[in-house]
Protein backbone atom coordinates (compact mmCIF):
# COMPACT_ATOMS: atom_id res chain seq x y z
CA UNK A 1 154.09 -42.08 87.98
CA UNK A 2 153.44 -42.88 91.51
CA UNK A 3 155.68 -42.00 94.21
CA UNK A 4 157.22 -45.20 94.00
CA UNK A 5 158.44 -44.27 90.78
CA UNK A 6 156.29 -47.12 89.26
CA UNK A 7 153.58 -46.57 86.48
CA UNK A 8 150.05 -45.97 86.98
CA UNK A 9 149.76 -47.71 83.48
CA UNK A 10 147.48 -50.61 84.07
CA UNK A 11 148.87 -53.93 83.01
CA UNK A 12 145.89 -56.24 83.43
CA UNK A 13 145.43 -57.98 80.02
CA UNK A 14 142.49 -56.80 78.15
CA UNK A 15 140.06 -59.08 75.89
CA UNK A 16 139.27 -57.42 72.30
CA UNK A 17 135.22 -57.34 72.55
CA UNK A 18 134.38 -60.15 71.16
CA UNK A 19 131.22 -58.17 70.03
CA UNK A 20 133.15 -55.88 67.88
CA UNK A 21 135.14 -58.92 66.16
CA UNK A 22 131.76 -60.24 64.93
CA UNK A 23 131.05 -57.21 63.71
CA UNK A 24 128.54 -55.96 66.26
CA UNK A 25 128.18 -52.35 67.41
CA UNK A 26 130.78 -50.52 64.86
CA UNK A 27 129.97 -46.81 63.63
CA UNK A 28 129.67 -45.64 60.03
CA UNK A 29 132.35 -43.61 58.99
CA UNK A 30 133.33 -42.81 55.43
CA UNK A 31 136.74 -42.88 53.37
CA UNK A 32 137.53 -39.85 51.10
CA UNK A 33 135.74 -40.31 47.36
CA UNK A 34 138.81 -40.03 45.96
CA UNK A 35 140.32 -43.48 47.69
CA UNK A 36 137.23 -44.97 46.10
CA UNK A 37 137.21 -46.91 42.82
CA UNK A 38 134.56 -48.92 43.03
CA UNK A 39 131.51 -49.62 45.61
CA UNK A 40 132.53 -49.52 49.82
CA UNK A 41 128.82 -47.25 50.02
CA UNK A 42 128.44 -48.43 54.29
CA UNK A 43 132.11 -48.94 55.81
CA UNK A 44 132.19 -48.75 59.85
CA UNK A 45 134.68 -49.44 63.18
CA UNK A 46 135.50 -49.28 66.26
CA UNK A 47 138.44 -48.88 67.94
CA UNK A 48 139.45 -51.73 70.83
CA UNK A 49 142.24 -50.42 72.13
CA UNK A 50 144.78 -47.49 72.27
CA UNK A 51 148.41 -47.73 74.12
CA UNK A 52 151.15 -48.27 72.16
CA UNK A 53 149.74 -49.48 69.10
CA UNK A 54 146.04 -48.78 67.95
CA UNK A 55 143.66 -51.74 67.65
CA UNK A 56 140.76 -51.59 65.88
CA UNK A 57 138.11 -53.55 63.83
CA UNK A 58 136.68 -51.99 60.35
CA UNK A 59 134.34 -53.36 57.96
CA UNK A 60 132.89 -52.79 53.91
CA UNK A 61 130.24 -53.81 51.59
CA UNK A 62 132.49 -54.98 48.42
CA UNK A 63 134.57 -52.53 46.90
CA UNK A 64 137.78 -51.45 45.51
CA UNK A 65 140.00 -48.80 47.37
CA UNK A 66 142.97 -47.68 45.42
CA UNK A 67 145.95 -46.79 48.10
CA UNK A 68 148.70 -44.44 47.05
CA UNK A 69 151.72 -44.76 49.13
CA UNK A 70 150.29 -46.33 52.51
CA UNK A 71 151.11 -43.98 54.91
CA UNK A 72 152.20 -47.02 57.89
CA UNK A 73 153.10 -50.72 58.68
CA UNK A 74 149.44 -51.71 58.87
CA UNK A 75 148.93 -55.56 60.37
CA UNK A 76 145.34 -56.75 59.49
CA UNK A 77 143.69 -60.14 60.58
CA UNK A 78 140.49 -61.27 58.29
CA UNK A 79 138.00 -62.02 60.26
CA UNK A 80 135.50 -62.20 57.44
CA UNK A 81 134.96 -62.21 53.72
CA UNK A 82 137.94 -61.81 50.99
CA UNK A 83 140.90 -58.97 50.85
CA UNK A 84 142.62 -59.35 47.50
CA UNK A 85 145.66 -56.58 47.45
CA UNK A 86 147.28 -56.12 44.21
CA UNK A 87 150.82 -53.90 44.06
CA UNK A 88 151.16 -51.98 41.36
CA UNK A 89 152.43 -53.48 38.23
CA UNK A 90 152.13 -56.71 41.01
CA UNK A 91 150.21 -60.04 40.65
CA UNK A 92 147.08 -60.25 43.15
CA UNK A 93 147.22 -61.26 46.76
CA UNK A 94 144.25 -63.29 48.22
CA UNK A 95 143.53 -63.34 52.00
CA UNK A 96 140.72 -65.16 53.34
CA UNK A 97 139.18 -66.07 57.17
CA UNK A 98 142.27 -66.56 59.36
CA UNK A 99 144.68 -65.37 57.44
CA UNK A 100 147.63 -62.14 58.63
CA UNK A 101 149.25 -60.42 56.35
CA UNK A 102 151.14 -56.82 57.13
CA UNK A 103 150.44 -54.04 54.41
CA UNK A 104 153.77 -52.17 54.26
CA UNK A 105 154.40 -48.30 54.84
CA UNK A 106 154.57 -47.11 50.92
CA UNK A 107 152.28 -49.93 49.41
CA UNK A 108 150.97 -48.72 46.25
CA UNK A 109 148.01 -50.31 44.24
CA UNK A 110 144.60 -51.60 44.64
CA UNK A 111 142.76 -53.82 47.73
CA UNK A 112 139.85 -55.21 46.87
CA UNK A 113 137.20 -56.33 49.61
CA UNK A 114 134.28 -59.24 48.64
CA UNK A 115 131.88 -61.05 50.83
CA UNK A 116 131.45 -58.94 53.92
CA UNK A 117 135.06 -57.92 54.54
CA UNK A 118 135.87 -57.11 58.16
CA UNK A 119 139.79 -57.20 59.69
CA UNK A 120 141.23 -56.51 63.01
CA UNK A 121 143.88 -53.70 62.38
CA UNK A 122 146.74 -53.24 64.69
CA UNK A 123 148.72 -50.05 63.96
CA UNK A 124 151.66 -48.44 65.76
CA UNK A 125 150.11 -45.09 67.23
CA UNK A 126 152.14 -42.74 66.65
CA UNK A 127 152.43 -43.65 63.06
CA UNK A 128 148.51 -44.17 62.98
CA UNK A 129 148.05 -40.71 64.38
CA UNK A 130 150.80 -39.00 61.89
CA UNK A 131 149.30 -41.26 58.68
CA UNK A 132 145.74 -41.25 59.17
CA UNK A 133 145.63 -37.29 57.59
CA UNK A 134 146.45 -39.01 54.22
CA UNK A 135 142.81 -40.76 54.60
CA UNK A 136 141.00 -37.58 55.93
């Protein structure tokens, strides 16, 4: 706070690299073996932003994860390839280029990635920050 009583917080809108939405510049990381059913060998991100919510792009060669009680609201945005999300005991759910769709805090079942999968992922922080130990 200033001694104004007004936040330093900047408020100047920020553009998401466009860069990093393309898939350009994102490090390797690696999810636990145990998420892992099938393929997702290279899998990398980067993060865009960090305030209030978490913003952040992340991209796999095709695989299947299997997810176990998602741990947060997750929104995702496909900016490339295929996402097909099947609940358990569920019918499949197939989100292509352009399409939003919000995983919900407690989804259980499979997501499938095809064709050079990358998202944009907004996620409340504090719930990213408390949730992402179920990944690590």
């Amino acid at each position: 706070m200033t001694n104004s009583g007004q936040s330093t917080r900047n408020t100047i809108p920020i553009r998401l690299d466009g860069g990093k939405l393309a898939g350009e510049g994102l490090e390797a990381n690696t999810l636990p073996d145990e998420l892992i059913l099938k393929g997702l060998q290279n899998t990398s991100e980067a993060q865009l932003f960090d305030g209030e919510f978490i913003a952040f792009v992340w991209q796999g060669d095709d695989g299947i994860l299997l997810v176990e009680e998602h741990p947060f609201d997750q929104f995702v945005q496909v900016l490339n390839g295929t996402a097909i999300l099947t609940e358990k005991g569920g019918s499949p759910q197939e989100f292509n280029v352009g399409d939003s769709f919000i995983v919900p805090k407690g989804f259980t079942g499979r997501w499938e990635i095809r064709n050079g999968f990358r998202e944009l992922i907004i996620i409340e922080s504090n719930a990213y920050k408390a949730g992402i130990g179920a990944y690590e």
